[in-house]
Protein backbone atom coordinates (compact mmCIF):
# COMPACT_ATOMS: atom_id res chain seq x y z
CA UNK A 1 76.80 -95.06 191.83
CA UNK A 2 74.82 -92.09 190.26
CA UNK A 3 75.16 -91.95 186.23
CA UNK A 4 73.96 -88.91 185.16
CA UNK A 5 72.77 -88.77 181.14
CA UNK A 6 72.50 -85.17 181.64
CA UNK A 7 72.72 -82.78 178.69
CA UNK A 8 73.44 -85.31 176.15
CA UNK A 9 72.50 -84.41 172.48
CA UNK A 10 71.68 -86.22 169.61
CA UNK A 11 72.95 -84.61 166.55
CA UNK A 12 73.03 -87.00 163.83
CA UNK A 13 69.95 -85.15 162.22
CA UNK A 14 72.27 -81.84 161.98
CA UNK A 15 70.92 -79.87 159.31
CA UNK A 16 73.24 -79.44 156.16
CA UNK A 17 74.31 -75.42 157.52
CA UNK A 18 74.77 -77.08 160.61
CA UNK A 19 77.79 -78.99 159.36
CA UNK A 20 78.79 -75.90 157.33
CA UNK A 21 79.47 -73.98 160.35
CA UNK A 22 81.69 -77.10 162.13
CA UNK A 23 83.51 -77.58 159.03
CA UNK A 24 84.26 -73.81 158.59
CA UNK A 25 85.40 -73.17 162.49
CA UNK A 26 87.12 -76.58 161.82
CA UNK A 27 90.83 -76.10 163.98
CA UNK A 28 90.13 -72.42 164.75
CA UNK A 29 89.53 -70.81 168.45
CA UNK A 30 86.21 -71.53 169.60
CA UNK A 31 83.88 -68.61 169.21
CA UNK A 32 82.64 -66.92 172.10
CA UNK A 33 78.79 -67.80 173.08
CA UNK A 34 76.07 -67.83 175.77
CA UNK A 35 76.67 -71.39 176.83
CA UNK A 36 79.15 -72.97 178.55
CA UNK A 37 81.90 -74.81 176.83
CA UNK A 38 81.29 -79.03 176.71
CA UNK A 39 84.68 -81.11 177.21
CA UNK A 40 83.71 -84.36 176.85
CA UNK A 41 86.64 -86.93 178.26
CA UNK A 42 86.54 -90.93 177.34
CA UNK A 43 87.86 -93.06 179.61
CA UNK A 44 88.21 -92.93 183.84
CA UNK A 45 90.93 -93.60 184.61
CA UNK A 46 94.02 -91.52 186.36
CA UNK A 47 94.15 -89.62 182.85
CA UNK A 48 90.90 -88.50 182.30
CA UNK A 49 88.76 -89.10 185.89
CA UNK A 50 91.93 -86.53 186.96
CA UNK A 51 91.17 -84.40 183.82
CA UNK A 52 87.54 -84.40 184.89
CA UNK A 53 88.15 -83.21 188.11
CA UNK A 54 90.26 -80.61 188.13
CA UNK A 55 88.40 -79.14 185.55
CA UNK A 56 85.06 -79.27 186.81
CA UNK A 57 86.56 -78.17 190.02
CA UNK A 58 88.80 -75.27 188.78
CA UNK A 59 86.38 -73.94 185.71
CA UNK A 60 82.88 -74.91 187.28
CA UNK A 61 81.24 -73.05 184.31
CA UNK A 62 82.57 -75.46 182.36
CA UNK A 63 80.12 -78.48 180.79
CA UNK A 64 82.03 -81.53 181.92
CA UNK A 65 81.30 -85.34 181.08
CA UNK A 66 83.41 -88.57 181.96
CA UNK A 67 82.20 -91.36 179.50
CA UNK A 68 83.25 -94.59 181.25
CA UNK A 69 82.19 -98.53 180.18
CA UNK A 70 82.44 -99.51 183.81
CA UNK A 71 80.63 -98.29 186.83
CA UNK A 72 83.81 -98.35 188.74
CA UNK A 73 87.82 -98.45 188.36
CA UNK A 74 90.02 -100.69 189.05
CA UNK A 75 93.76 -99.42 189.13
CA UNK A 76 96.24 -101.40 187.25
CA UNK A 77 98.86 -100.00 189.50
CA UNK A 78 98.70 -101.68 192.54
CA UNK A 79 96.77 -104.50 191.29
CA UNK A 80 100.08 -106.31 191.55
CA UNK A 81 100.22 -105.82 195.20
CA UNK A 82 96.89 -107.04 195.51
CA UNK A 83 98.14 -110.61 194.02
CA UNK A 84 101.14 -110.54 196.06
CA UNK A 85 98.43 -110.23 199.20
CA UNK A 86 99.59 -106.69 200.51
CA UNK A 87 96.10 -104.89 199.96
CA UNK A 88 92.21 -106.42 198.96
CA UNK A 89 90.84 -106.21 196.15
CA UNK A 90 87.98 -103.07 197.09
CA UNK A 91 91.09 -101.62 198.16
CA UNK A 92 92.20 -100.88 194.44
CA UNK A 93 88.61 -99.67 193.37
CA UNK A 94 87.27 -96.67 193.05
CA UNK A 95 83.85 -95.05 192.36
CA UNK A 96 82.55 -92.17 190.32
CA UNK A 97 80.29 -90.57 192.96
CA UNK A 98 82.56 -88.13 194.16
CA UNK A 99 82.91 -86.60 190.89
CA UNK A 100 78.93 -86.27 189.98
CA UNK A 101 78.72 -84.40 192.90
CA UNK A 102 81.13 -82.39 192.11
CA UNK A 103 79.18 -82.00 188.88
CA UNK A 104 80.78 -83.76 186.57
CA UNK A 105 78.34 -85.69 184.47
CA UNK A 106 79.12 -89.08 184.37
CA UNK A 107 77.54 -91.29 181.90
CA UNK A 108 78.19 -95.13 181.71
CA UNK A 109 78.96 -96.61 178.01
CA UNK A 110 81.56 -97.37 175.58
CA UNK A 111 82.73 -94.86 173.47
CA UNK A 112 83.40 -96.16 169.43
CA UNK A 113 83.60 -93.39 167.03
CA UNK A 114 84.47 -89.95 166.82
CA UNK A 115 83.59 -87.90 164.31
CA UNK A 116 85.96 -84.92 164.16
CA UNK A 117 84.55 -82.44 161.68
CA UNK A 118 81.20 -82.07 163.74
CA UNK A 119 82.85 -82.77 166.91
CA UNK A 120 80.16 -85.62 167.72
CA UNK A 121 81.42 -88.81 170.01
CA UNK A 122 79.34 -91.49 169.42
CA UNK A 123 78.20 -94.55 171.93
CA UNK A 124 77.81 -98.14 171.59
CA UNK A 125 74.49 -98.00 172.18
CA UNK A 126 74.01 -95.15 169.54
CA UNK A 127 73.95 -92.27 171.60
CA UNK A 128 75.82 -89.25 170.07
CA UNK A 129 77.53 -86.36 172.78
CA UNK A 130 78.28 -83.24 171.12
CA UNK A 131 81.82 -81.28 172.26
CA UNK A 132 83.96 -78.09 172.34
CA UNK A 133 86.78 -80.03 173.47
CA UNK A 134 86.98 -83.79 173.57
CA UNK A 135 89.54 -85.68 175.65
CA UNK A 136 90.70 -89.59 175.39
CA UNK A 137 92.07 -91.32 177.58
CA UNK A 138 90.92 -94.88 177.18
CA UNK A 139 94.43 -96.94 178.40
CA UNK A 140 95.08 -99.46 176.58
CA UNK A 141 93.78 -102.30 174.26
CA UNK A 142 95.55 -105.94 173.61
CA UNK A 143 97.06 -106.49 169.85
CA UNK A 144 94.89 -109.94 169.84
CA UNK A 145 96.63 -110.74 166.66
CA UNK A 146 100.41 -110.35 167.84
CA UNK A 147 100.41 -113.87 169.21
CA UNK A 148 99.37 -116.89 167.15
CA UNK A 149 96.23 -118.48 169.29
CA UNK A 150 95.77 -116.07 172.32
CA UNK A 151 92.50 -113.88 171.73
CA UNK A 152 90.15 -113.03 174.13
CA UNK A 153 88.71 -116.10 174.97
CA UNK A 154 92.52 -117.59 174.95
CA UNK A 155 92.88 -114.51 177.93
CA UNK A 156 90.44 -116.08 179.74
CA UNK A 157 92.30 -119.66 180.19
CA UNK A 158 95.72 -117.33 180.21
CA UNK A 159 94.72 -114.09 181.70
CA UNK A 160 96.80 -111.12 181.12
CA UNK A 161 95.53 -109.05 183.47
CA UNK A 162 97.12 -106.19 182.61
CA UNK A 163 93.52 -104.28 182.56
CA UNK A 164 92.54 -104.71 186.33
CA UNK A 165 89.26 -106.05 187.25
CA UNK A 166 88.41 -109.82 186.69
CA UNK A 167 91.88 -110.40 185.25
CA UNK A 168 93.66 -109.41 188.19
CA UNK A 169 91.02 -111.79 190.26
CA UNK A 170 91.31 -114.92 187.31
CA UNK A 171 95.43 -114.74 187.72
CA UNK A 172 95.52 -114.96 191.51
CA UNK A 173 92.85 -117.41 191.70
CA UNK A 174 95.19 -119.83 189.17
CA UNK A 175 98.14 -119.35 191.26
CA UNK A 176 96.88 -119.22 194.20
CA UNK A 177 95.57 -123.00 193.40
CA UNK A 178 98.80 -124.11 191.38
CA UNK A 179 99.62 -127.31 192.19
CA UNK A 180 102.48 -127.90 194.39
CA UNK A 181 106.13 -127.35 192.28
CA UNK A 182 104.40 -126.35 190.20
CA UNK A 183 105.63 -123.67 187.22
CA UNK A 184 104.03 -120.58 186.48
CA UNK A 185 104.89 -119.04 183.22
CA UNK A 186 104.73 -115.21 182.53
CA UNK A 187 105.16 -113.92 178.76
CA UNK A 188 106.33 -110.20 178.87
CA UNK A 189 105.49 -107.52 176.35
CA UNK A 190 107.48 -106.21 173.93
CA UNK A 191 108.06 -102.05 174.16
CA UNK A 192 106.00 -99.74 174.34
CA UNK A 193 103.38 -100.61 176.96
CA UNK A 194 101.63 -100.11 180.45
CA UNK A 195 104.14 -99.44 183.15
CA UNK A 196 107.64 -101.05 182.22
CA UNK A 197 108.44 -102.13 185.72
CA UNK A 198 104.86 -104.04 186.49
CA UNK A 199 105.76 -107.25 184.76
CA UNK A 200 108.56 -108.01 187.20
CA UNK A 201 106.71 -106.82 189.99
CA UNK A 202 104.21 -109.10 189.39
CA UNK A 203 106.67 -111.84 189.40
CA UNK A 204 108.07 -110.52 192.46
CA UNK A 205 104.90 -110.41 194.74
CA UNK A 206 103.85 -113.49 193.02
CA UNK A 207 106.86 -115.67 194.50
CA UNK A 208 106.34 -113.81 197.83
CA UNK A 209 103.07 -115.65 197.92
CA UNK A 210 104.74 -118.56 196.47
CA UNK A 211 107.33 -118.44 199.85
CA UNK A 212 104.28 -118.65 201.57
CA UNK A 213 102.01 -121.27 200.34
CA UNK A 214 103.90 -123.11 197.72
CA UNK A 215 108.09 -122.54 198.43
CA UNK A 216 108.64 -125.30 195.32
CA UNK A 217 107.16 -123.69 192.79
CA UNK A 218 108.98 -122.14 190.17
CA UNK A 219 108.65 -119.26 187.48
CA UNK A 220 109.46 -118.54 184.04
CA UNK A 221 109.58 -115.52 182.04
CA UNK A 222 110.14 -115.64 178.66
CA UNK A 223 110.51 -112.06 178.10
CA UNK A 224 110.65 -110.14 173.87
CA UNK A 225 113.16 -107.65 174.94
CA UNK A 226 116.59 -108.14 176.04
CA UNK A 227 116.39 -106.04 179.31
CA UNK A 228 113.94 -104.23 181.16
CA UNK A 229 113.42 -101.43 183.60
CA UNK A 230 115.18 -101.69 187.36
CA UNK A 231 116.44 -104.78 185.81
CA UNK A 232 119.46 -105.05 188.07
CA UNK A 233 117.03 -103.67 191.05
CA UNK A 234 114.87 -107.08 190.28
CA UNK A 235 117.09 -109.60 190.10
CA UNK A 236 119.01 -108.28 193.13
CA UNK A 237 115.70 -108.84 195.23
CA UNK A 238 114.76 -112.50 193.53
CA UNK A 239 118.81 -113.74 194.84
CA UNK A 240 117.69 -111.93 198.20
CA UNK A 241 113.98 -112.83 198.60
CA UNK A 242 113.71 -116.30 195.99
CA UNK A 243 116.62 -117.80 195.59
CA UNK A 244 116.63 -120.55 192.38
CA UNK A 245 112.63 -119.21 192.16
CA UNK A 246 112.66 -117.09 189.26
CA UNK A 247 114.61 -117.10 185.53
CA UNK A 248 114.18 -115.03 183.08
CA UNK A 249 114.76 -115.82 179.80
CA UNK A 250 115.84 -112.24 176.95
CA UNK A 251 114.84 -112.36 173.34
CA UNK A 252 117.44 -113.28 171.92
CA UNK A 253 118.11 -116.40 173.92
CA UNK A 254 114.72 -117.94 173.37
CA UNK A 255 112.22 -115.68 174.95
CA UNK A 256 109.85 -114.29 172.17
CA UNK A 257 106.62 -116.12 172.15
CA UNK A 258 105.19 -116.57 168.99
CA UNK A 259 102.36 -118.72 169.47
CA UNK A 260 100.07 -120.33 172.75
CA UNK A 261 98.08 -123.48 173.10
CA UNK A 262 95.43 -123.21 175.91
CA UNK A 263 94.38 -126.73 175.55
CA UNK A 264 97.96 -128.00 175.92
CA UNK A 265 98.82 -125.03 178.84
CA UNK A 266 102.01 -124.50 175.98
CA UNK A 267 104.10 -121.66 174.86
CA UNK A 268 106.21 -121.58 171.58
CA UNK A 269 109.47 -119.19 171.24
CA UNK A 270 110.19 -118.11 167.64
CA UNK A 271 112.58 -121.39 167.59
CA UNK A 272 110.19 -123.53 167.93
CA UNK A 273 110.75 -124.29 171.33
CA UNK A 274 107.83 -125.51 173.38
CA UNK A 275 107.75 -124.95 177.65
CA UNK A 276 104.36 -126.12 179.34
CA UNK A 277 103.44 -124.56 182.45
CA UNK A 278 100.71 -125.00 185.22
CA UNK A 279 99.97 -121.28 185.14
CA UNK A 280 100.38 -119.01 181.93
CA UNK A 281 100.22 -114.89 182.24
CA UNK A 282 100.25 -113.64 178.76
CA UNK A 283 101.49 -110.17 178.50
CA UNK A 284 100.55 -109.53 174.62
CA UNK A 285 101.81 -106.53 172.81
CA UNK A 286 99.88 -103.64 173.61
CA UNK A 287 98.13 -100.49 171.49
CA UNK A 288 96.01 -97.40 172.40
CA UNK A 289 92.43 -98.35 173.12
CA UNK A 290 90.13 -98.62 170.49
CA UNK A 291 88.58 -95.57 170.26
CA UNK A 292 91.39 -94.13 169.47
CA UNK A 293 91.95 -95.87 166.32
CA UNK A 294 88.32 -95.72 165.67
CA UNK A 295 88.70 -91.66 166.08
CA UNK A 296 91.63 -91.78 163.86
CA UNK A 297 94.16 -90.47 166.60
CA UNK A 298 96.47 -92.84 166.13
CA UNK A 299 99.24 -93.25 163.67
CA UNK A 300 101.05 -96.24 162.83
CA UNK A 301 102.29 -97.17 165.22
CA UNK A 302 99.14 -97.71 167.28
CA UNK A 303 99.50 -95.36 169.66
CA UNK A 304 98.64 -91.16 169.40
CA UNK A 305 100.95 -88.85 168.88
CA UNK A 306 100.35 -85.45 171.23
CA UNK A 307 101.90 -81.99 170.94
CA UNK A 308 104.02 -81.83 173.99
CA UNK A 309 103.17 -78.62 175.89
CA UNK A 310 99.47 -79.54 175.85
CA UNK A 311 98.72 -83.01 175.27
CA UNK A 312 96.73 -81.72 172.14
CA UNK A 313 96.49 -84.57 169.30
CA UNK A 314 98.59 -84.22 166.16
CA UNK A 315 96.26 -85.31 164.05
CA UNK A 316 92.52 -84.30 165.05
CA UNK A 317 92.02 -80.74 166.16
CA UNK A 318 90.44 -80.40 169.35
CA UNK A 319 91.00 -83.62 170.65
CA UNK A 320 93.50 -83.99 173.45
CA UNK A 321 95.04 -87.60 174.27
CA UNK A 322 96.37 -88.53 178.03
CA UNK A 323 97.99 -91.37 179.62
CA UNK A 324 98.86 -95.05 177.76
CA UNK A 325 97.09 -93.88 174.99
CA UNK A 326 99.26 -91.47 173.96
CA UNK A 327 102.94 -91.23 172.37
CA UNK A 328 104.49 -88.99 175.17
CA UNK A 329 108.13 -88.93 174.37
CA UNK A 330 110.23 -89.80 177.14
CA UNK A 331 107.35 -89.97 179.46
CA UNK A 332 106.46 -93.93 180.11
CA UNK A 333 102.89 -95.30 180.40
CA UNK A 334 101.81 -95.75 183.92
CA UNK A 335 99.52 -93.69 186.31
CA UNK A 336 101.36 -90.69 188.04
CA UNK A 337 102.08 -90.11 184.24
CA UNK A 338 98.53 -90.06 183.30
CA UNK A 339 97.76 -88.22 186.20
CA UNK A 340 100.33 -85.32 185.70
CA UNK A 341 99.46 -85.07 181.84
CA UNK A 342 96.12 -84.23 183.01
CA UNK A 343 96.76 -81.71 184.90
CA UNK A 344 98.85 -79.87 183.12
CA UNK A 345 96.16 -80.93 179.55
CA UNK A 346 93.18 -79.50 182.35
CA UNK A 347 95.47 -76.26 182.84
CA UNK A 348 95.98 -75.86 178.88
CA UNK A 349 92.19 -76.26 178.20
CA UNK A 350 91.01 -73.58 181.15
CA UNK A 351 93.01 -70.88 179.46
CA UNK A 352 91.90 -71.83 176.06
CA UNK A 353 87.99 -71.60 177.24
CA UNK A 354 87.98 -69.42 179.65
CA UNK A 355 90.78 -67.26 179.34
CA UNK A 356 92.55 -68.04 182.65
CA UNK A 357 96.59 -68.07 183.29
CA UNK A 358 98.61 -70.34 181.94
CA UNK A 359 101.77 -71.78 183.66
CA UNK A 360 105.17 -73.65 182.50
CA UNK A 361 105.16 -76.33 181.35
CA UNK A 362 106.41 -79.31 183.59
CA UNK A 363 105.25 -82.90 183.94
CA UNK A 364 106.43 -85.77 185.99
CA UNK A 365 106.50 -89.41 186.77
CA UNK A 366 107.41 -91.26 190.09
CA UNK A 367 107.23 -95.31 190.04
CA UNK A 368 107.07 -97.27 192.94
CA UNK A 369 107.77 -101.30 192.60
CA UNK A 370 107.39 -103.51 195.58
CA UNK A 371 109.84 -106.77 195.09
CA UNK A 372 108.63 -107.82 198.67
CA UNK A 373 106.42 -106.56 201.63
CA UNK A 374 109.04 -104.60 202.65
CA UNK A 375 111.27 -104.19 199.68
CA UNK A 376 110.28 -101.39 197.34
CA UNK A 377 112.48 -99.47 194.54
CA UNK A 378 111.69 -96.59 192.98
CA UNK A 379 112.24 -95.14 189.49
CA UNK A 380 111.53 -91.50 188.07
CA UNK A 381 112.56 -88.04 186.49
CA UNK A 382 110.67 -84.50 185.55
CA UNK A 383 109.63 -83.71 182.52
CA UNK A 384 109.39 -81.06 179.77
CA UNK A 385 108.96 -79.58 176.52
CA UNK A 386 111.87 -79.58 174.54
CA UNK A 387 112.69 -79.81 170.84
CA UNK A 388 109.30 -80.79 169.79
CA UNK A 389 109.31 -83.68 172.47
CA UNK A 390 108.39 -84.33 175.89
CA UNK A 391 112.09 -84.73 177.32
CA UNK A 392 113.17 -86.17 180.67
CA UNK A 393 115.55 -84.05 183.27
CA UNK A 394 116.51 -84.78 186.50
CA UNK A 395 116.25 -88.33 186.71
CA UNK A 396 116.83 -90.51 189.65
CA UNK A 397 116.69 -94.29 190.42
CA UNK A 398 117.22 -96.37 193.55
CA UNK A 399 120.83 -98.04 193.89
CA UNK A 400 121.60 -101.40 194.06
CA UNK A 401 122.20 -102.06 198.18
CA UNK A 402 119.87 -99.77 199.51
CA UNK A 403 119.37 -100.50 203.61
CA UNK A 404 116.74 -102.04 204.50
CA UNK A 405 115.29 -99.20 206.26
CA UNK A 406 115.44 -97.23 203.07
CA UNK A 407 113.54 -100.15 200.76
CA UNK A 408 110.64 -100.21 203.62
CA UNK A 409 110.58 -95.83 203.51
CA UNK A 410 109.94 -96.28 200.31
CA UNK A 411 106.83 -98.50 200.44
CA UNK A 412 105.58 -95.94 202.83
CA UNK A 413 105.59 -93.40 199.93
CA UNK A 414 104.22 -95.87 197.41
CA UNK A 415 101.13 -95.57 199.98
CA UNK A 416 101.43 -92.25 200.13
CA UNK A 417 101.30 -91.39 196.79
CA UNK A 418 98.20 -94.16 195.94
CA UNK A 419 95.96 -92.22 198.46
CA UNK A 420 96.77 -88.82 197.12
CA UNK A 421 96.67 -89.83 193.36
CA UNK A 422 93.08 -92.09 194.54
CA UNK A 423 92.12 -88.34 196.31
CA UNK A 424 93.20 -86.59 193.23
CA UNK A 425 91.43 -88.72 190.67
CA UNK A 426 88.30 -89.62 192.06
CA UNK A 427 87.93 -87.20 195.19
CA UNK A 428 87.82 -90.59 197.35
CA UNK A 429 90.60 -91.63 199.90
């Protein structure tokens, strides 16, 4: 992959009327001048690699740099499908080298700090990129102090993988090997976090495996909430697909985890309850990544509140938030979200720097969850400005007793949609 440093600056040495000027244009329209504007985006995923692209493809005058910590991507979505054995694992990554070519400079490193009144992002390896316009879009980070013993090393005994990559690899390897009968053990998150439905898909492609290499085993979910999206979709495909596989276990019946033991492979609910299991995936409560704190974008919650018809942050100017990051009313956090925020962010930032149209308003969200190879539901609605909010109209979901012909259309648009969102993002099919 070609990472390109490119025009990075180092302005920690500003002089004192250098930070005169930033703190007296501080909010207000960026003054016209001989050089391009800089949007620097953090993170590259379907929120900002998309911002990055359409951008840099759409305004080429435009300075554009993608700040990633990885040299390639790994999509959460679909990840699931890759443990259920429907697709390999290079078929879920995703490169950068499409978008240096297109000119987008991409540079390789973590992003930690932001600060706002000279518009500086600074590196982990003390590097400093200057910006017009800075974008975040970093996903996620785990709450590693929501669950009494599981921190990152505990994640690497009971993986969450719910950031794709060695996670995703770790969990199937563990099941995959489970003994036979034996009981693999999912915590689920509590609300908000990355894509509602993907818990239960996981469990759903992971007992399709199970049919096939280890029909005795059985899994748990103790599960924080007391429902959870498609609900009645799920369990009608585990009675179809795994009968007397799967239970699931609400809140208020025993199901918040409050504590984990990685020597003893244990669980604890809030009663005190202990349930041992061959194979644990720990879901922990979730927050915006860490820069995003660090930058002060978040509020507390934990997540970033954005105005609605942009994206825009609520709390630093210039800074725009997309994807699980960000609180985006009815919107939830998966990656046709992230993807549609950015184009419609991309759109809002073109007509602020250059002066080019701007269009309504309208976002959108389609979710695809396969329960089995040839099984999938679907979930969605548009999206729009409204009372201060991002609101939801026009919502649909897929109906309990579909045909089968229907359920297997539908995985054919799941695949659809994952090569044009892959083409999209990255400029790769």
């Amino acid at each position: 992959m070609t990472i390109s440093i490119g025009r990075r600056r180092f302005n920690r040495a500003l002089g004192a009327s250098g930070l005169a000027v930033a703190a007296g244009t501080l909010g207000a329209p960026l003054p016209l001048r001989a050089e391009a504007a800089r949007v620097v985006i953090v993170g590259g995923g379907p929120g900002g690699a998309t911002m990055a692209r359409f951008l840099k493809q759409d305004a080429p005058e435009l300075g554009v740099t993608l700040v990633e910590a990885n040299p390639v991507h790994t999509t959460c979505f679909y990840s699931n499908l890759y443990l259920g054995g429907l697709v390999d694992f290079e078929d879920i990554t995703h490169g950068y080298d499409q978008l240096a070519e297109l000119g987008v400079e991409v540079v390789q490193g973590r992003a930690v700090g932001v600060d706002a009144e000279s518009r500086i992002l600074e590196l982990e390896d003390g590097t400093t990129l200057d910006y017009d316009k800075l974008v975040l879009a970093p996903g996620i980070a785990m709450r590693w102090d929501a669950i009494d013993g599981y921190d990152e090393a505990a994640a690497e005994i009971m993986p969450h993988a719910f950031q794709a990559g060695p996670q995703t690899r770790l969990l199937k390897e563990q099941f995959m090997g489970m003994r036979e009968g034996g009981t693999f053990l999912m915590v689920a998150p509590p609300n908000p976090y990355r894509c509602p439905p993907g818990p239960y898909e996981r469990v759903s492609l992971v007992a399709h495996q199970f049919t096939q290499h280890n029909p005795t085993a059985k899994i748990l979910i103790l599960d924080a909430k007391p429902s959870f999206s498609k609900q009645a979709l799920f369990e009608e495909a585990w009675r179809t697909h795994y009968p007397g596989m799967i239970e699931w276990v609400p809140g208020d019946f025993g199901g918040k985890v409050v504590a984990v033991d990685t020597d003893a492979m244990t669980v604890t609910n809030e009663d005190g309850e202990v349930f041992e299991a061959d194979v644990i995936n720990c879901i922990p409560p979730q927050q915006a990544g860490l820069v995003a704190a660090a930058a002060g974008a978040t509020d507390e919650s934990g997540w970033c509140p954005v105005e609605p018809d942009s994206m825009a942050s609520t709390i630093l100017p210039d800074v725009v938030v997309l994807g699980d990051a960000s609180l985006a009313g009815d919107m939830p956090k998966s990656g046709f979200s992230a993807n549609s925020q950015a184009k419609v962010a991309a759109m809002v930032l073109r007509h602020e720097l250059t002066g080019s149209r701007l269009f309504p308003v309208r976002y959108r969200n389609t979710c695809w969850s396969s329960t089995a190879p040839e099984d999938t539901v679907k979930i969605g609605a548009n999206y729009e400005p409204r009372d201060g909010r991002i609101t939801s109209f026009d919502g649909f979901v897929s109906e309990v007793g579909e045909s089968d012909e229907l359920r297997r259309e539908q995985r054919l648009e799941a695949d659809a949609w994952y090569a044009s969102i892959i083409a999209e993002t990255f400029g790769t099919s």
